[in-house]
PDB file of N, CA and C in Angstrom:
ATOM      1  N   UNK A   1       0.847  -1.186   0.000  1.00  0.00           N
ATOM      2  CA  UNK A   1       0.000   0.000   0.000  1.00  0.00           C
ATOM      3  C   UNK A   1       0.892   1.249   0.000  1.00  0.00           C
ATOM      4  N   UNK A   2       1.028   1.933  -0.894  1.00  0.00           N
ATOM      5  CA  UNK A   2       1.715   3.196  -1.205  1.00  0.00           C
ATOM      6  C   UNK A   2       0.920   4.452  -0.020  1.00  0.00           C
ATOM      7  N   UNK A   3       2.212   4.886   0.923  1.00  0.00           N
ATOM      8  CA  UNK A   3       2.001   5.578   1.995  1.00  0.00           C
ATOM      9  C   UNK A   3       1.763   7.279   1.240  1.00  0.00           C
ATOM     10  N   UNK A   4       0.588   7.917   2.107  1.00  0.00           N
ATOM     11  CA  UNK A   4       0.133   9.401   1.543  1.00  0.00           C
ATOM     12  C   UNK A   4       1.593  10.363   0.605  1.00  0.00           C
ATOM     13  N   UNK A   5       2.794  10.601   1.685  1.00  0.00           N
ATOM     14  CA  UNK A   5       3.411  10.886   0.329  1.00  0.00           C
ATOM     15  C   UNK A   5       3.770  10.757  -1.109  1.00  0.00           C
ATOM     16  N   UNK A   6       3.645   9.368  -0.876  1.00  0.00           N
ATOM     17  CA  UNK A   6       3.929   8.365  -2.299  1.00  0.00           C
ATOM     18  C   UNK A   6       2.428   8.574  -3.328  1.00  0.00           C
ATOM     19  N   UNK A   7       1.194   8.944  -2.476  1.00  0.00           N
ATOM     20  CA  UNK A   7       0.139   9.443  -3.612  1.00  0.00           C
ATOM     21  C   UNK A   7      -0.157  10.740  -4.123  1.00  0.00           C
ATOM     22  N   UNK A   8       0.623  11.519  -3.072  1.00  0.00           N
ATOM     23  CA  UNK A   8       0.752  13.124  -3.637  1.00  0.00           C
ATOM     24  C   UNK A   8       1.225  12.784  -5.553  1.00  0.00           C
ATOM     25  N   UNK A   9       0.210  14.235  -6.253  1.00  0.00           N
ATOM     26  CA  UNK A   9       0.955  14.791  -7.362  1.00  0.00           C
ATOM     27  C   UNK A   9       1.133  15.758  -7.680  1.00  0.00           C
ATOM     28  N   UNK A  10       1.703  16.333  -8.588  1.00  0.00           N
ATOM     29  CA  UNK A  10       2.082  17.518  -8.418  1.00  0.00           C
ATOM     30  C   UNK A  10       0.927  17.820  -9.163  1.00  0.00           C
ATOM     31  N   UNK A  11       0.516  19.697  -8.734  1.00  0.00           N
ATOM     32  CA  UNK A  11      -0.309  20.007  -9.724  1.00  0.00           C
ATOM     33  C   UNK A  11      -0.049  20.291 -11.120  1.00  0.00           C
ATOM     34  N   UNK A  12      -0.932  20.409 -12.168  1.00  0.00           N
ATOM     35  CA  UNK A  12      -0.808  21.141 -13.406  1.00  0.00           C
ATOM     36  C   UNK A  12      -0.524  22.780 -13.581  1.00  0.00           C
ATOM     37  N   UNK A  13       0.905  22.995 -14.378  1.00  0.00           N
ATOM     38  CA  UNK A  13       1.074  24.581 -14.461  1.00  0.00           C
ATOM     39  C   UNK A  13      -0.367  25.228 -14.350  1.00  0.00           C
ATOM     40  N   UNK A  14      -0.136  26.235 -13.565  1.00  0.00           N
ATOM     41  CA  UNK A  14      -1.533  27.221 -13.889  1.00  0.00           C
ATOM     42  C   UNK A  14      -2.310  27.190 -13.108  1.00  0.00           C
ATOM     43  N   UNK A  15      -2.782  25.776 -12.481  1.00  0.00           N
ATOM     44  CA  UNK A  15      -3.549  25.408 -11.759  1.00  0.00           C
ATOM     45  C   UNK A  15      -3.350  25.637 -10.417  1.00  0.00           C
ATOM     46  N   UNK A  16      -3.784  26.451  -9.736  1.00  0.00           N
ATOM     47  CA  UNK A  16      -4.430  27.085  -7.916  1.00  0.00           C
ATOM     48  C   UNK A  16      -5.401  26.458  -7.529  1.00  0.00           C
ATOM     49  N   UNK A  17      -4.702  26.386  -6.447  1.00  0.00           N
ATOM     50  CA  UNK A  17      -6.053  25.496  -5.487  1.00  0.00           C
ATOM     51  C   UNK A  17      -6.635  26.557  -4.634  1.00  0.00           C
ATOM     52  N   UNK A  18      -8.129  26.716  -4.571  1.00  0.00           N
ATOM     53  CA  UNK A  18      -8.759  27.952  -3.589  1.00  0.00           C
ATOM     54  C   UNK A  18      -8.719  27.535  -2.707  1.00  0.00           C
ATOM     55  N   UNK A  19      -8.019  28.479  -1.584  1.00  0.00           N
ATOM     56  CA  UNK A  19      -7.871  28.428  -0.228  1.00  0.00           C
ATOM     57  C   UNK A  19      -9.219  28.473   0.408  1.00  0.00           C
ATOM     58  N   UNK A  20      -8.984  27.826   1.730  1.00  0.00           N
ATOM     59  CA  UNK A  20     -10.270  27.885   2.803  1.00  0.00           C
ATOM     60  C   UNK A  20     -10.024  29.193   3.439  1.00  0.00           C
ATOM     61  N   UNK A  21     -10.968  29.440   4.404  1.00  0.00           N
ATOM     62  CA  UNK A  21     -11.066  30.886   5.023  1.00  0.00           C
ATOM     63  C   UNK A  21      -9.947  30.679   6.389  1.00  0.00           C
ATOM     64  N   UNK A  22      -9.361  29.086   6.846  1.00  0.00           N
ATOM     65  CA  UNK A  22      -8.573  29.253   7.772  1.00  0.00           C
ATOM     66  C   UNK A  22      -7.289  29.254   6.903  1.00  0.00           C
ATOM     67  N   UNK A  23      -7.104  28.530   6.023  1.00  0.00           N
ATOM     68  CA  UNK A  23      -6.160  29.437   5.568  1.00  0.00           C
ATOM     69  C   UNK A  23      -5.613  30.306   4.818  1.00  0.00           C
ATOM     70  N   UNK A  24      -6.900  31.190   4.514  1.00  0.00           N
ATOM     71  CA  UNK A  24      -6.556  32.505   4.142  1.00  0.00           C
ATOM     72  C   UNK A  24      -5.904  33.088   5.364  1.00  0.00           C
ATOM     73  N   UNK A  25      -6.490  32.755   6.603  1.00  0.00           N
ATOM     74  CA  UNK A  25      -6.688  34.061   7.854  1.00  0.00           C
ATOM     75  C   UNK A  25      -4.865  33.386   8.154  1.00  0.00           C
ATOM     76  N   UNK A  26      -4.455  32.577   8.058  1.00  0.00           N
ATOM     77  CA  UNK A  26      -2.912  31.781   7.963  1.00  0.00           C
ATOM     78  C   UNK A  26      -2.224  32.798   7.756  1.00  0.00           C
ATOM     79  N   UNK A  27      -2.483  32.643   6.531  1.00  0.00           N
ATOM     80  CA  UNK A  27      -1.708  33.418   5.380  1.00  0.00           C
ATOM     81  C   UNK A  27      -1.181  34.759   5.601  1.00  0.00           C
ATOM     82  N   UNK A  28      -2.788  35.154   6.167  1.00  0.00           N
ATOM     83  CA  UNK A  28      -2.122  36.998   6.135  1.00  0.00           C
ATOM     84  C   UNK A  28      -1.990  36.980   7.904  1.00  0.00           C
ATOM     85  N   UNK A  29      -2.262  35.834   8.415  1.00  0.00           N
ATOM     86  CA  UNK A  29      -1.947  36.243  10.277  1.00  0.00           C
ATOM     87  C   UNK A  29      -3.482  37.218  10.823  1.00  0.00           C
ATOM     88  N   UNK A  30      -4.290  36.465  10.401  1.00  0.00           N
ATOM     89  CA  UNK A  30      -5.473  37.567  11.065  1.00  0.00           C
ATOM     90  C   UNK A  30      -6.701  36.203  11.221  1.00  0.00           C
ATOM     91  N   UNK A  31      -7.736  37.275  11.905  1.00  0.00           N
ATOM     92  CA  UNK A  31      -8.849  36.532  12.206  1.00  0.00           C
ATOM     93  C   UNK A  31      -9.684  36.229  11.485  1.00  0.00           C
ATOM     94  N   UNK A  32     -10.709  35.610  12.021  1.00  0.00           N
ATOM     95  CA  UNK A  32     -11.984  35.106  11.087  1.00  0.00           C
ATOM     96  C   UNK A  32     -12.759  36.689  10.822  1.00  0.00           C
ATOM     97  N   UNK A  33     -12.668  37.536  12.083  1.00  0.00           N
ATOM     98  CA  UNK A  33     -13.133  38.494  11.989  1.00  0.00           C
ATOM     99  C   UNK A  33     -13.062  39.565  10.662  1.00  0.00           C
ATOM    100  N   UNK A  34     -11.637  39.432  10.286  1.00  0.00           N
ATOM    101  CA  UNK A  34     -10.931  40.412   9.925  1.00  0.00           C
ATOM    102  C   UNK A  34     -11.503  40.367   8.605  1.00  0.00           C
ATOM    103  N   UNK A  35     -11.588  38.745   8.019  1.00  0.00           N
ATOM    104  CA  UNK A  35     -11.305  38.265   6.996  1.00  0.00           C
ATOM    105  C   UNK A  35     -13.060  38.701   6.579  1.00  0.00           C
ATOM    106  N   UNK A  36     -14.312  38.679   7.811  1.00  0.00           N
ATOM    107  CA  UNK A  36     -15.423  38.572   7.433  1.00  0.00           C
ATOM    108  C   UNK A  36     -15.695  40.539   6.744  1.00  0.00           C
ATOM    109  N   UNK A  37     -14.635  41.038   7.439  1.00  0.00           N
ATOM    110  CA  UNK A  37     -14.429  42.559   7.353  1.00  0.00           C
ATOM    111  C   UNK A  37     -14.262  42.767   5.992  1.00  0.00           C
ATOM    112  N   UNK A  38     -13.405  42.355   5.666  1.00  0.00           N
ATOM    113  CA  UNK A  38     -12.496  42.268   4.398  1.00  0.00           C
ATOM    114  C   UNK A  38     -13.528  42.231   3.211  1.00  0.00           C
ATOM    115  N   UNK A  39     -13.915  40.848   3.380  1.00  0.00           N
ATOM    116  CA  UNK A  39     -15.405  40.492   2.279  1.00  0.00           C
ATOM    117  C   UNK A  39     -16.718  41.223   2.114  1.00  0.00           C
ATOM    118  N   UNK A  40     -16.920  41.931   3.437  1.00  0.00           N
ATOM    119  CA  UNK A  40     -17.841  42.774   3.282  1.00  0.00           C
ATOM    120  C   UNK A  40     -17.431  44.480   2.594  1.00  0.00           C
ATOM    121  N   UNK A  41     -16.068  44.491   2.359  1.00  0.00           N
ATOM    122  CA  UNK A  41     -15.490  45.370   1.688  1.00  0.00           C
ATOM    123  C   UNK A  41     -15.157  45.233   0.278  1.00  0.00           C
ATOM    124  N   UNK A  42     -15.420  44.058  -0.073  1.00  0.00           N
ATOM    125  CA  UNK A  42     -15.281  43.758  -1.722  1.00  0.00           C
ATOM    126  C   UNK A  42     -14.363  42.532  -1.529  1.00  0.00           C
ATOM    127  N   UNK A  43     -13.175  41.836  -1.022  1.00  0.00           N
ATOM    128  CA  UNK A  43     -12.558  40.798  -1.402  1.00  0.00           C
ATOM    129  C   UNK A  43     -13.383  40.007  -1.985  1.00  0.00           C
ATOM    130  N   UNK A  44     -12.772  39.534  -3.111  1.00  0.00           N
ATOM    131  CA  UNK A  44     -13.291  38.433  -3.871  1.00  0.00           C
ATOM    132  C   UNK A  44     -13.697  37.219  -2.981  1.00  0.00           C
ATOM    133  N   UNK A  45     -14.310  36.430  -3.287  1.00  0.00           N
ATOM    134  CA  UNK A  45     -14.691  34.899  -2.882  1.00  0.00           C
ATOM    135  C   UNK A  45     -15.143  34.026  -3.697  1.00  0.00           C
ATOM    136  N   UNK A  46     -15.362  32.954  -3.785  1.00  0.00           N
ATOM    137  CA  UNK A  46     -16.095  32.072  -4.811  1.00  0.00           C
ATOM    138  C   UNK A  46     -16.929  30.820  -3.427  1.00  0.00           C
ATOM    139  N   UNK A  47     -18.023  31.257  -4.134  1.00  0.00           N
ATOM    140  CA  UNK A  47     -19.173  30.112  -3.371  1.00  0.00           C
ATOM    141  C   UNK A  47     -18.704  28.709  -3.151  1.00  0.00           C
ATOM    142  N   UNK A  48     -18.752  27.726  -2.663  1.00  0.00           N
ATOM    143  CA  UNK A  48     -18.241  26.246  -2.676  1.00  0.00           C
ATOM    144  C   UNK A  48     -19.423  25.515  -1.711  1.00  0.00           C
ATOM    145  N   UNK A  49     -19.095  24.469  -1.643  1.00  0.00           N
ATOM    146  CA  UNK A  49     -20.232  23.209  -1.667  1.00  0.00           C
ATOM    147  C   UNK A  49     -21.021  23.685  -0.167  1.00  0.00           C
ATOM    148  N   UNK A  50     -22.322  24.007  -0.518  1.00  0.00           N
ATOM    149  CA  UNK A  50     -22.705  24.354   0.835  1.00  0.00           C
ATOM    150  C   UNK A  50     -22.939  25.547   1.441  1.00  0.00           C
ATOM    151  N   UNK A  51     -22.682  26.217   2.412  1.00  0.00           N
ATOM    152  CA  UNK A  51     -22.674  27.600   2.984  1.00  0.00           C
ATOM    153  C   UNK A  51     -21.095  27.986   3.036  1.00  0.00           C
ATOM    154  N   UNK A  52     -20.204  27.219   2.507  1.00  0.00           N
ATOM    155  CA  UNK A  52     -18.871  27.532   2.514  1.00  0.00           C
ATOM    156  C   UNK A  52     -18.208  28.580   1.536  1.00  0.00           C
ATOM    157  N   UNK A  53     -17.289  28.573   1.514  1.00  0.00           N
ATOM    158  CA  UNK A  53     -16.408  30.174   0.749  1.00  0.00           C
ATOM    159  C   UNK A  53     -15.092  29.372   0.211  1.00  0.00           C
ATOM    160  N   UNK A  54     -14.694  29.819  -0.392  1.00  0.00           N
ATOM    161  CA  UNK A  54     -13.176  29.923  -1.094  1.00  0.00           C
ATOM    162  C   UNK A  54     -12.444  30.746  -1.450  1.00  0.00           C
ATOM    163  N   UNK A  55     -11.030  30.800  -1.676  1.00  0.00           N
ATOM    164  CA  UNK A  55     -10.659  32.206  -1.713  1.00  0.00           C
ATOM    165  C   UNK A  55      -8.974  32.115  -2.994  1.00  0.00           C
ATOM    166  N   UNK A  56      -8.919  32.613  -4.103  1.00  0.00           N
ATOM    167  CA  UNK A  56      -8.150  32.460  -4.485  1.00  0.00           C
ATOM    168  C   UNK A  56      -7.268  33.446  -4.436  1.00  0.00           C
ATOM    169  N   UNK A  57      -5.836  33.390  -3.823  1.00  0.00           N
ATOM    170  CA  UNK A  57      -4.674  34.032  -3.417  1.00  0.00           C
ATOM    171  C   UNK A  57      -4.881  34.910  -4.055  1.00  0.00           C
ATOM    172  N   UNK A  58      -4.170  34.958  -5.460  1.00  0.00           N
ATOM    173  CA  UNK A  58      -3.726  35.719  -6.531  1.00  0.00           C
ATOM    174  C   UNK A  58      -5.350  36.623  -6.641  1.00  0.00           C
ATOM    175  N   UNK A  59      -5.958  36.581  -6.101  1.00  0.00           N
ATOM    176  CA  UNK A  59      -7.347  38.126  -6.656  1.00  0.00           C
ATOM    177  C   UNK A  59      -7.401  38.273  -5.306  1.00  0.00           C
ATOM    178  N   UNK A  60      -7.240  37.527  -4.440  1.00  0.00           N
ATOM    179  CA  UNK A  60      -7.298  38.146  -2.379  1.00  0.00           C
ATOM    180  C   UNK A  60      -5.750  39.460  -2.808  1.00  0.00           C
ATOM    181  N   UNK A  61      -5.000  39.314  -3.175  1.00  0.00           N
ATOM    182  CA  UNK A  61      -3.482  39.564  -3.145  1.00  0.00           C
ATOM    183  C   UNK A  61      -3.724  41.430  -4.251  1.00  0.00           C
ATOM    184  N   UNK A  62      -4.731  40.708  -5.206  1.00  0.00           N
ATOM    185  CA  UNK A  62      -4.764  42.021  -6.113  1.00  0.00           C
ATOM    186  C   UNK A  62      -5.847  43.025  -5.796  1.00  0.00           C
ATOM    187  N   UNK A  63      -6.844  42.571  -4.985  1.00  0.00           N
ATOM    188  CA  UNK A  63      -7.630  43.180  -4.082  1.00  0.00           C
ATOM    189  C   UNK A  63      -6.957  44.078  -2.703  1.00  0.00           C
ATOM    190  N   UNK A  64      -5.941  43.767  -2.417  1.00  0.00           N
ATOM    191  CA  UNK A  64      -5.272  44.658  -1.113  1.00  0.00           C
ATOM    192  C   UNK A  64      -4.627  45.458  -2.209  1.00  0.00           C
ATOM    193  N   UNK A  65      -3.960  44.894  -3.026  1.00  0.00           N
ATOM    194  CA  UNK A  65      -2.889  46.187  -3.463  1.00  0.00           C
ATOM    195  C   UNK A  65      -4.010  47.005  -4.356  1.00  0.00           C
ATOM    196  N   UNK A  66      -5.407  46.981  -4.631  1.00  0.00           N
ATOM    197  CA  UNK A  66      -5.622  47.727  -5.208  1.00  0.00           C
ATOM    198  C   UNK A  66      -6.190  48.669  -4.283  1.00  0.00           C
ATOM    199  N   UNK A  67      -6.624  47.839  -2.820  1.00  0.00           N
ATOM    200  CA  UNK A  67      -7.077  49.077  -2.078  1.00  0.00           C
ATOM    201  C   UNK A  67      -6.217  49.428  -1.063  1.00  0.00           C
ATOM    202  N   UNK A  68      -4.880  49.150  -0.799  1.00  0.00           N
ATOM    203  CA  UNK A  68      -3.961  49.517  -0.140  1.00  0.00           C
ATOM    204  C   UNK A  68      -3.856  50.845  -0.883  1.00  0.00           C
ATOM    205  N   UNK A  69      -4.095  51.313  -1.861  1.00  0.00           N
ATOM    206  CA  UNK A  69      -3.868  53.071  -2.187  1.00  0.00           C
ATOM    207  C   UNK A  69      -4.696  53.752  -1.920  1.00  0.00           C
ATOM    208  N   UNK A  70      -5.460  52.860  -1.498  1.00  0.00           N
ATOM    209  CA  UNK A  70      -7.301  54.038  -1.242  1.00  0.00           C
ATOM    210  C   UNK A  70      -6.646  54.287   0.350  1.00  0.00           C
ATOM    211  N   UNK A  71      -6.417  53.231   1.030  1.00  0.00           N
ATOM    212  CA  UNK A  71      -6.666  53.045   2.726  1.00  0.00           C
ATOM    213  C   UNK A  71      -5.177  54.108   3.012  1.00  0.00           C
ATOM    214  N   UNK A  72      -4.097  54.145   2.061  1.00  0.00           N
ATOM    215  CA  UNK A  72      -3.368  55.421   2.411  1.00  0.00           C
ATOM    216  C   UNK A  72      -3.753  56.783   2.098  1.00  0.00           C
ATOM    217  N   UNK A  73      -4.604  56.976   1.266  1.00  0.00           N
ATOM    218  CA  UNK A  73      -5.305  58.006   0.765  1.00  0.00           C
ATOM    219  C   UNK A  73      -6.302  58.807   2.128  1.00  0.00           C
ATOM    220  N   UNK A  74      -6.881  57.427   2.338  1.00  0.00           N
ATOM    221  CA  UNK A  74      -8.193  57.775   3.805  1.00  0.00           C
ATOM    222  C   UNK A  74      -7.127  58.418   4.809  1.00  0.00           C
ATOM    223  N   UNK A  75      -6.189  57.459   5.035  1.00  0.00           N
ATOM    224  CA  UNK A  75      -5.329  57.736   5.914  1.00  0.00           C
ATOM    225  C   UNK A  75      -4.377  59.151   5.985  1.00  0.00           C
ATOM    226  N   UNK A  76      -4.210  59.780   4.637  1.00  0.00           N
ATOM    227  CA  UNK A  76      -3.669  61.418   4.636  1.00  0.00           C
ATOM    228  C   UNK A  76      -4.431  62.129   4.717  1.00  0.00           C
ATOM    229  N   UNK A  77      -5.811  61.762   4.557  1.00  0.00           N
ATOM    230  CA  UNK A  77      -6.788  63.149   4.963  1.00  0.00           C
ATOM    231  C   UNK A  77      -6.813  63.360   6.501  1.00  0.00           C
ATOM    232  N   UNK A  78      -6.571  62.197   6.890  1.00  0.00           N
ATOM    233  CA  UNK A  78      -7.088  62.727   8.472  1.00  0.00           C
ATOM    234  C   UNK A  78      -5.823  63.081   9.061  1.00  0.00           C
TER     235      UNK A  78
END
């Protein structure tokens, strides 16, 4: 019987796997809270089986840097 490493494969170029919401919140070091913050601010998500969420890096990643210029912007007015 070939042990779990031995059935790993590698993925196909290109191909991302959508993260869960624990480890999105991993990723960037934050809470469930933060993350529910986040989504109600526009982060992307994609629906999955159920009442569940998914989250793909690469548009979570282009979503901060696009509003990381707004949130310094908010941040010089005051």
């Amino acid at each position: 019987m070939a042990t779990k490493r031995e059935r790993r494969v590698t993925l196909p170029a290109g191909l991302v796997p959508l993260l869960t919401q624990r480890e999105l919140e991993t990723y960037y070091g934050v809470s469930d809270w933060q993350i529910m913050r986040w989504r109600e601010k526009g982060m992307p998500d994609v629906a999955f089986a159920g009442r569940g969420r998914r989250y793909d890096l690469a548009e979570c990643q282009a979503w901060h840097e696009a509003n990381a210029t707004e949130a310094r912007s908010w941040n010089a007015g005051t």
